[in-house]
N, C-alpha and C. Protein backbone atom coordinates (compact mmCIF):
# COMPACT_ATOMS: atom_id res chain seq x y z
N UNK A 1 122.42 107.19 141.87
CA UNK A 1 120.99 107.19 142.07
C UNK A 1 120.39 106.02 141.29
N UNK A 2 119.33 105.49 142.34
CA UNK A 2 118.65 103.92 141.27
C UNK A 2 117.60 104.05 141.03
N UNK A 3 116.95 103.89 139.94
CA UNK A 3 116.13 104.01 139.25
C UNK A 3 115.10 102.89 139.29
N UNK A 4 113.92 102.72 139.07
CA UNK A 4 113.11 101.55 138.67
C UNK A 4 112.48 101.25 137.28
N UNK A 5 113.10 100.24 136.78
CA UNK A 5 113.25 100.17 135.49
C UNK A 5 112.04 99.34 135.21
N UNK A 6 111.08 99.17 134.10
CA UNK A 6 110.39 98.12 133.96
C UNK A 6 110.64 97.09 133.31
N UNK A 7 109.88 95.97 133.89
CA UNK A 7 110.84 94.59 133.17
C UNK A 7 109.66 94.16 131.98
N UNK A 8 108.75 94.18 132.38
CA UNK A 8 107.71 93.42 131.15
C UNK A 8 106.42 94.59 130.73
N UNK A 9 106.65 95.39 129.64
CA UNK A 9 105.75 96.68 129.90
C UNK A 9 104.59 95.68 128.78
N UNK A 10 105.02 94.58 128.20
CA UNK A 10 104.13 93.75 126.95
C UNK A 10 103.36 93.44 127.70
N UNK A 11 103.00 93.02 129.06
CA UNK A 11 102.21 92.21 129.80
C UNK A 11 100.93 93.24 130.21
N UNK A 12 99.64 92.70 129.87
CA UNK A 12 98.39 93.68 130.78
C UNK A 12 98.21 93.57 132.07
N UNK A 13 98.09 94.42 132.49
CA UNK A 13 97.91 94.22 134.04
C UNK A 13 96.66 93.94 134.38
N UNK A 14 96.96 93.38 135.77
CA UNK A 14 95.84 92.28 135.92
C UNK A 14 95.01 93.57 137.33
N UNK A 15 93.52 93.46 137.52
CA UNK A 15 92.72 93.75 137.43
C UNK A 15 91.84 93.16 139.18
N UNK A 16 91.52 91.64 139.23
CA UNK A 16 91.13 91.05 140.00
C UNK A 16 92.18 89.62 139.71
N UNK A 17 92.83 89.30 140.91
CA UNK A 17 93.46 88.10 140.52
C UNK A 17 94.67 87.86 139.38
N UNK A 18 94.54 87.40 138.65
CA UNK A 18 95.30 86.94 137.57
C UNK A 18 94.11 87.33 136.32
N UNK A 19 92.94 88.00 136.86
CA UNK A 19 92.41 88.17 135.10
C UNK A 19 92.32 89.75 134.90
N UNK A 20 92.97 89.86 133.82
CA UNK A 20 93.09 91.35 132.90
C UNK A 20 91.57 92.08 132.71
N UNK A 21 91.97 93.51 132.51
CA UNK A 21 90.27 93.92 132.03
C UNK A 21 89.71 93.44 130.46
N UNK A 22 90.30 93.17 129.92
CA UNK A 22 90.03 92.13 128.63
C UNK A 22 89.27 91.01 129.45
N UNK A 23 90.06 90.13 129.71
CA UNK A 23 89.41 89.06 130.22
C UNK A 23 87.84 89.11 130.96
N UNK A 24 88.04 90.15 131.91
CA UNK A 24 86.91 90.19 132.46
C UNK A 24 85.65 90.89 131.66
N UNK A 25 85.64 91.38 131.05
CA UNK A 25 85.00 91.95 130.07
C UNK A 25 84.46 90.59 129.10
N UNK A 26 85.08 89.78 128.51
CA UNK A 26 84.73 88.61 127.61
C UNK A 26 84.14 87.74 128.05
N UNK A 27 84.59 87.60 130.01
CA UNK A 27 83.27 86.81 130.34
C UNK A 27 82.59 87.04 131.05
N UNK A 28 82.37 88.56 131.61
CA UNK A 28 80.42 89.38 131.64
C UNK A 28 79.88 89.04 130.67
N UNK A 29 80.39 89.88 129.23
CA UNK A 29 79.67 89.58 128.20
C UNK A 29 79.22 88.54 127.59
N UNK A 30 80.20 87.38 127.76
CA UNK A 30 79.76 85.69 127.59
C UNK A 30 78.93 85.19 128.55
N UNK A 31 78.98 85.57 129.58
CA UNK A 31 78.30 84.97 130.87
C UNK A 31 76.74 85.48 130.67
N UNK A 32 77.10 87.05 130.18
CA UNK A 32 75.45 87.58 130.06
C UNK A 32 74.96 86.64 128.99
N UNK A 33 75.17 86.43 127.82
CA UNK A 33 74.86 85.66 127.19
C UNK A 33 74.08 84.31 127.35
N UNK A 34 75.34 83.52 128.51
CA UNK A 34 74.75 82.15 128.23
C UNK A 34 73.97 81.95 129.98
N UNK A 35 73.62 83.28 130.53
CA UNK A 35 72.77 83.30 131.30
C UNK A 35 71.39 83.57 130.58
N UNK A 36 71.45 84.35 129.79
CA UNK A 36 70.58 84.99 128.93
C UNK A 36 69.68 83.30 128.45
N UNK A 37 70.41 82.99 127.60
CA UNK A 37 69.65 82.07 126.87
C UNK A 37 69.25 80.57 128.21
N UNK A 38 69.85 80.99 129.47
CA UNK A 38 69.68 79.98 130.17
C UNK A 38 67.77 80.16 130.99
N UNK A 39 68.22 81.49 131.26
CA UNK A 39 66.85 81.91 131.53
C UNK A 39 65.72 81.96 130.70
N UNK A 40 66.02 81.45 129.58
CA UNK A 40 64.97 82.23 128.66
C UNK A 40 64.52 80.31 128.05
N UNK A 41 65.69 79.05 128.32
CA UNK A 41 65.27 77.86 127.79
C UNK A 41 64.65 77.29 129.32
N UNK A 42 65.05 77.74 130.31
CA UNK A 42 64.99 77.03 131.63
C UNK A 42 63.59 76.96 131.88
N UNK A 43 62.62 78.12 131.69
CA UNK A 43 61.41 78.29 131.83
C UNK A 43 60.12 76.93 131.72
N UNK A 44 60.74 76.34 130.56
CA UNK A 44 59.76 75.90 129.90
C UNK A 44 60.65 74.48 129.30
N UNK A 45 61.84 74.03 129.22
CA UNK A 45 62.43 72.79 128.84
C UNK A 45 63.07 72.27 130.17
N UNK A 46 63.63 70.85 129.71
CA UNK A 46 64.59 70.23 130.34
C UNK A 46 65.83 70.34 130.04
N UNK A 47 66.85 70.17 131.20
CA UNK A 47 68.62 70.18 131.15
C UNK A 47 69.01 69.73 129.66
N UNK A 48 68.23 69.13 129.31
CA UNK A 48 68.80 68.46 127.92
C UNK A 48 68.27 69.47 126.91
N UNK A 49 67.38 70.25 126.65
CA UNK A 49 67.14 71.21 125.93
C UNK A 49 68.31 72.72 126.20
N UNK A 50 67.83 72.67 127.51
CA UNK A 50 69.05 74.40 127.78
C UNK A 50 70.35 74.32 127.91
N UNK A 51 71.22 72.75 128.69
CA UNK A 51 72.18 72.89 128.46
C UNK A 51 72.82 73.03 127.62
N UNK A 52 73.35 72.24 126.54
CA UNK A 52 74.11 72.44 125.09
C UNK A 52 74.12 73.65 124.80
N UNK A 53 73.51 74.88 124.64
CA UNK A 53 73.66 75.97 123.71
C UNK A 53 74.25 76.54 125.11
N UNK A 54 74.02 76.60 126.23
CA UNK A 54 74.67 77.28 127.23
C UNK A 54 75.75 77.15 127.82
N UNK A 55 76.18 75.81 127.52
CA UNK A 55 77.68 74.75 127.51
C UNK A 55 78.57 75.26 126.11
N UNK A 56 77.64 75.42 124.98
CA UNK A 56 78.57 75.95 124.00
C UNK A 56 79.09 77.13 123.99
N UNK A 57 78.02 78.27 124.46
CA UNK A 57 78.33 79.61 124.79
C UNK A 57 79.72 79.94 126.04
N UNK A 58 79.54 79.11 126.74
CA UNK A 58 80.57 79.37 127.53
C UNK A 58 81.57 78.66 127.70
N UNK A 59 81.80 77.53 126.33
CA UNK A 59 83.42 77.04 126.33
C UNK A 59 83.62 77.89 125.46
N UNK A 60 83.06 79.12 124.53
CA UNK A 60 83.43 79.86 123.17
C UNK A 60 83.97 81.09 124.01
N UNK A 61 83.42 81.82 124.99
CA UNK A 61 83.58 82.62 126.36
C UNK A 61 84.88 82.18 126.77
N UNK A 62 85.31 80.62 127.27
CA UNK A 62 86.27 80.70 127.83
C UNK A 62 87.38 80.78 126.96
N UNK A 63 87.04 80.36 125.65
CA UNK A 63 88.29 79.98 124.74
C UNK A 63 88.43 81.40 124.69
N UNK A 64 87.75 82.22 124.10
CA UNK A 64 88.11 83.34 123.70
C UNK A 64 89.02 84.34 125.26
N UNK A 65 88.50 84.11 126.43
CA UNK A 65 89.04 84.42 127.36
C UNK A 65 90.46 84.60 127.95
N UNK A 66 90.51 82.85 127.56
CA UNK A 66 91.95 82.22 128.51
C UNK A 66 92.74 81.44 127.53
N UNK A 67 92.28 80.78 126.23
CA UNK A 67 92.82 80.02 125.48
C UNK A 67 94.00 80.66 124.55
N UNK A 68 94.99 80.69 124.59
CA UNK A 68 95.87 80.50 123.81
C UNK A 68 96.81 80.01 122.56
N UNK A 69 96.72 79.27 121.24
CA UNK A 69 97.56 78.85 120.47
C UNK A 69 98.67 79.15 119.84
N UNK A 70 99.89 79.10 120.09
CA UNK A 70 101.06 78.96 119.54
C UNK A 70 101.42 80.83 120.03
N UNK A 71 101.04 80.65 121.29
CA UNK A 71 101.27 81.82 122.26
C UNK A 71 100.71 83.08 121.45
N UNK A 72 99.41 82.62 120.91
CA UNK A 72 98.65 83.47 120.25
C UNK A 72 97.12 83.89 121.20
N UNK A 73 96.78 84.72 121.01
CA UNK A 73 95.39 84.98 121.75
C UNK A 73 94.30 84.09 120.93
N UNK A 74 92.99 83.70 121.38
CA UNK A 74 92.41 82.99 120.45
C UNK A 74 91.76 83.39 119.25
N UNK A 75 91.06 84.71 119.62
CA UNK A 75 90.73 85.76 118.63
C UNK A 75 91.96 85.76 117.29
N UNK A 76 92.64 86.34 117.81
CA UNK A 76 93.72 86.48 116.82
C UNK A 76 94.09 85.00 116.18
N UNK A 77 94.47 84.01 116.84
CA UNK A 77 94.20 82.57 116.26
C UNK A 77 93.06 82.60 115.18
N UNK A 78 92.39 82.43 115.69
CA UNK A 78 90.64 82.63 115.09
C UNK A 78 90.79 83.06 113.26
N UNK A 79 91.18 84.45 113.58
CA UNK A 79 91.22 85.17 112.37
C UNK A 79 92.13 84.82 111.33
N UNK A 80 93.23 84.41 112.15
CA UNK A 80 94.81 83.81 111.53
C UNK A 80 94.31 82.64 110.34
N UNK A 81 93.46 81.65 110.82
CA UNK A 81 92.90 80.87 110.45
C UNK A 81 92.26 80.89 109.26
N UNK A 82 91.29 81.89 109.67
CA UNK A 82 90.36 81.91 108.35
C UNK A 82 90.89 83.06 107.23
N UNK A 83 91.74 83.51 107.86
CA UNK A 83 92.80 84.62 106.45
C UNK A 83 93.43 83.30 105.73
N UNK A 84 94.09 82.89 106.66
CA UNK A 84 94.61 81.50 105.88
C UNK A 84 93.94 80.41 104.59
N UNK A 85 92.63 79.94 105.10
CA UNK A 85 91.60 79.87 104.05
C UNK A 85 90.86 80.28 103.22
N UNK A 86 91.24 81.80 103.11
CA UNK A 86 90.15 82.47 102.65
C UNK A 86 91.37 83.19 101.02
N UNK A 87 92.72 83.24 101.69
CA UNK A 87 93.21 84.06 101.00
C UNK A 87 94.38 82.66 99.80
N UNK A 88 94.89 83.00 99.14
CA UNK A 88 95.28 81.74 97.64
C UNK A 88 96.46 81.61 98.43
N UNK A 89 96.85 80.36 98.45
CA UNK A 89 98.15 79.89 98.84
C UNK A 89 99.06 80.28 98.02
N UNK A 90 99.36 80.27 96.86
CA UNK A 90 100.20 80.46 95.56
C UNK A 90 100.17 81.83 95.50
N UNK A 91 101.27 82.52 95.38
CA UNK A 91 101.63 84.44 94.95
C UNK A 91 102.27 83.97 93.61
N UNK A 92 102.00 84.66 92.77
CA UNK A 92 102.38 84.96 91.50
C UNK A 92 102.92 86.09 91.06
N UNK A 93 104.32 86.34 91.30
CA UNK A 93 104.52 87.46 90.97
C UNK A 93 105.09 87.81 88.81
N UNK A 94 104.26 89.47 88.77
CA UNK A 94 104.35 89.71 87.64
C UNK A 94 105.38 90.88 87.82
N UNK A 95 105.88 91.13 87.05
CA UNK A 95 106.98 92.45 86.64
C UNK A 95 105.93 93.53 86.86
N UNK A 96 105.73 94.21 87.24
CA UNK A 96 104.82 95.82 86.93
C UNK A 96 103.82 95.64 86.98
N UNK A 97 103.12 94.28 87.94
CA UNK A 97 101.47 94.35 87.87
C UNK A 97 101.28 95.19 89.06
N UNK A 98 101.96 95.85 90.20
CA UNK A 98 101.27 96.77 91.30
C UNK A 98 101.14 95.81 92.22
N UNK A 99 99.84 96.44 93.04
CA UNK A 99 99.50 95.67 94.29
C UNK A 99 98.49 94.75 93.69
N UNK A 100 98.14 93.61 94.15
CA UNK A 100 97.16 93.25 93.60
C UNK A 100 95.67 93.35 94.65
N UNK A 101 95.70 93.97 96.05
CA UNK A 101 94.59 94.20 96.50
C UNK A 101 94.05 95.87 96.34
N UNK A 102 92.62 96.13 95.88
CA UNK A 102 92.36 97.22 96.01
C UNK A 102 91.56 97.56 96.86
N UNK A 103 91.66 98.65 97.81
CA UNK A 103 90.65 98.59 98.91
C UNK A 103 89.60 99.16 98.52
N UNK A 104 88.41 98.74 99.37
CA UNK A 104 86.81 98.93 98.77
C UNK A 104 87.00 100.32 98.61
N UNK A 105 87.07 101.24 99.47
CA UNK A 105 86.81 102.40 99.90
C UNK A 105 87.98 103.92 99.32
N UNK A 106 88.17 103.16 98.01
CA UNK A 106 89.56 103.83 97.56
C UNK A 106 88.80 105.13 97.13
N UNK A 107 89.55 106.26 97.58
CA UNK A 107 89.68 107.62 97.03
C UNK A 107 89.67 108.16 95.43
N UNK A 108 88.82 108.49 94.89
CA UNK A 108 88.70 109.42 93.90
C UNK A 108 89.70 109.84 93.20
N UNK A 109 90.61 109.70 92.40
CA UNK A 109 91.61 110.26 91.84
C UNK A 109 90.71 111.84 90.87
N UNK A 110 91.29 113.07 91.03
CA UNK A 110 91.15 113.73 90.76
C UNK A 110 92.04 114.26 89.74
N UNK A 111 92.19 114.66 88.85
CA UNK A 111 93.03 115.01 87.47
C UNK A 111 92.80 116.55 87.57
N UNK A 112 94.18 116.97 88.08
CA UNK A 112 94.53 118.70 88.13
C UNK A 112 95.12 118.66 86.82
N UNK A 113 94.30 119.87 85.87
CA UNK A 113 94.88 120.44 84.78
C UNK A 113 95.85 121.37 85.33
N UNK A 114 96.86 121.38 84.79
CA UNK A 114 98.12 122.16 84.75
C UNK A 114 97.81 123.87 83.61
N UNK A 115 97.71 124.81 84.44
CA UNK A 115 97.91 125.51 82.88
C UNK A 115 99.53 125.88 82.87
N UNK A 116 100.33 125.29 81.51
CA UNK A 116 100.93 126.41 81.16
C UNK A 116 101.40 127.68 81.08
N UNK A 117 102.28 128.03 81.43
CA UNK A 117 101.92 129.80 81.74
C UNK A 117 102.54 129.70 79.72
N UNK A 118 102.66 131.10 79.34
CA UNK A 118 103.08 131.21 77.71
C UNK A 118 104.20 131.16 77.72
N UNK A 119 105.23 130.40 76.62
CA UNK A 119 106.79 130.57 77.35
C UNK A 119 107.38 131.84 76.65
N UNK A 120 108.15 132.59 77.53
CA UNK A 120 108.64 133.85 76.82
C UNK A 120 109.34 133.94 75.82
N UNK A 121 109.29 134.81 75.19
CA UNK A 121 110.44 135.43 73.85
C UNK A 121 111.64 135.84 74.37
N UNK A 122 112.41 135.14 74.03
CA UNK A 122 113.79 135.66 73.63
C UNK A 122 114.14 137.38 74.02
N UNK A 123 113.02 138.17 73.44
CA UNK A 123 113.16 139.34 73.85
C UNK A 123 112.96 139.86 75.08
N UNK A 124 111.82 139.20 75.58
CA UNK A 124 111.52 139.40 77.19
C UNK A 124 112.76 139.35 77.87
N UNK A 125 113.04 138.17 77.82
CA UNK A 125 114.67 137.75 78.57
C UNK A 125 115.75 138.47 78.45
N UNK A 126 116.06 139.40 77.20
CA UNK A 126 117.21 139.87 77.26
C UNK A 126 116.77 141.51 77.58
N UNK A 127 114.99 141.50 77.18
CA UNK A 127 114.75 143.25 78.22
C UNK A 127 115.19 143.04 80.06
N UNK A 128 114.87 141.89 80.79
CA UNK A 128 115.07 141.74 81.87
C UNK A 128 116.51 141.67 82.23
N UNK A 129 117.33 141.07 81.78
CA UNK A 129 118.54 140.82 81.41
C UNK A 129 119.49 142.23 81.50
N UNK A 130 118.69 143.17 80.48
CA UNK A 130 118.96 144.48 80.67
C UNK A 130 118.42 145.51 81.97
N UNK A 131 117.52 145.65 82.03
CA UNK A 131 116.99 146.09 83.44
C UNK A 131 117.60 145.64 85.01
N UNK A 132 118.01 144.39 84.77
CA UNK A 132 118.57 144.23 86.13
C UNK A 132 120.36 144.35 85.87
N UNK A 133 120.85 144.76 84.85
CA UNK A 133 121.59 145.06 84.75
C UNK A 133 122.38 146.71 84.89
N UNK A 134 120.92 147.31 84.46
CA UNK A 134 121.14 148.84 84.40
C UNK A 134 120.10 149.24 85.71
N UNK A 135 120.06 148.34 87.09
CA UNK A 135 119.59 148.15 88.02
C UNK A 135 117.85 149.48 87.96
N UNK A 136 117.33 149.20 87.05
CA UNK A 136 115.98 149.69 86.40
C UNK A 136 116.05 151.43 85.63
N UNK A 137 117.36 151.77 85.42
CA UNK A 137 117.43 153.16 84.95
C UNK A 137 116.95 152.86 83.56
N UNK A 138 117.12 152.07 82.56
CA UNK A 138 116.98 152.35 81.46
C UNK A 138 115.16 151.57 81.28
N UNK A 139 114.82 151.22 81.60
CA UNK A 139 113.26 150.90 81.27
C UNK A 139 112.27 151.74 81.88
N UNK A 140 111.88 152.37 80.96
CA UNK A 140 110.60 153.68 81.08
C UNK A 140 109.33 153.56 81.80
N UNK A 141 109.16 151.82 82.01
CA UNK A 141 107.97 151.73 82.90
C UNK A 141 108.53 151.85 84.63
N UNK A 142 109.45 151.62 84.46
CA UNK A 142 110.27 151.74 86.35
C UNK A 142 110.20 153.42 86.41
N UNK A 143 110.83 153.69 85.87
CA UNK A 143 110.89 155.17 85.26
C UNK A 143 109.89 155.98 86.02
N UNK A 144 108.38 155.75 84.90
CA UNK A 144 107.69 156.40 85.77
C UNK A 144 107.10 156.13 86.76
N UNK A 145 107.22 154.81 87.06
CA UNK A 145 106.52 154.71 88.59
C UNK A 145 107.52 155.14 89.65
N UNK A 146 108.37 155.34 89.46
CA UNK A 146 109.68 155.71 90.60
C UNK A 146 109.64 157.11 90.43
N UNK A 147 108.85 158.16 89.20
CA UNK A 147 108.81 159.41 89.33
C UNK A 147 107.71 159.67 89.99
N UNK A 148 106.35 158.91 90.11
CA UNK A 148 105.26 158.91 90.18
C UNK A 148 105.07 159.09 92.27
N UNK A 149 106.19 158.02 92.61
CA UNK A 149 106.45 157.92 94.00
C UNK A 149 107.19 159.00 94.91
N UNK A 150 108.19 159.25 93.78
CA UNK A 150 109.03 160.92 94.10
C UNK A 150 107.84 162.14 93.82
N UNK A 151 107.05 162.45 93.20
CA UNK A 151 105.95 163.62 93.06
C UNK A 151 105.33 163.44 94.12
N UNK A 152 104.70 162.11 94.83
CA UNK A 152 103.94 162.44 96.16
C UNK A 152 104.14 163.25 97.22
């Protein structure tokens, strides 16, 4: 019996054409945009006033869309980037310094007191010692509760 196996499950499926619902989604939302500001400079300027910001909006639309680097998405490029600048080139490692990032949103350490229970005597241990030895005949408190259960 043959089966149908999948060959590329990494790949998004495409939607209209060759563009994914990602894609299409980035440029409604870009498109609304640099329609947005097209309608809103067109009114009242010239091509030379509305184009540029509406030319910029939608090569940032397409990059983010379709553009790729080093078979990276651009977004993710994007970010790659500025982690890169943002974070120290040089690691320094110390013996026993931990992590060195702490996150903003760190949890409360709470400090549970422990009680102690009292530690027993010597005598306790060897009355028990005895009792489970003389399987509870010789200790007077078993005694009477085991007579107490027989009178009912």
């Amino acid at each position: 019996m043959q089966y149908k196996v999948p060959q590329d499950v990494q790949r998004e499926d495409t939607i209209i054409g060759p563009l994914t619902l990602k894609q299409i989604g980035i440029l409604g939302i870009g498109g609304g945009i640099a329609y947005a500001i097209y309608v809103t400079l067109a009114k009242n300027w010239m091509i030379e006033v509305w184009l540029p910001p509406t030319g910029i909006v939608v090569m940032i639309t397409l990059a983010f869309a379709f553009l790729k680097v080093h078979n990276l998405p651009f977004h993710i490029y994007l970010m790659s980037l500025i982690e890169f600048h943002y974070l120290p080139k040089k690691r320094i490692w110390i013996q026993g310094a931990g992590t060195p990032f702490v996150p903003p949103f760190q949890e409360k350490k709470i400090e549970k007191k422990i009680d102690t229970a009292p530690k027993k005597e010597q005598k306790s241990i060897e009355e028990l010692a005895e009792i489970l030895d003389s399987k509870g005949k010789k200790h007077s408190a078993i005694q009477e509760i085991a007579n107490q259960n027989l009178n009912k």
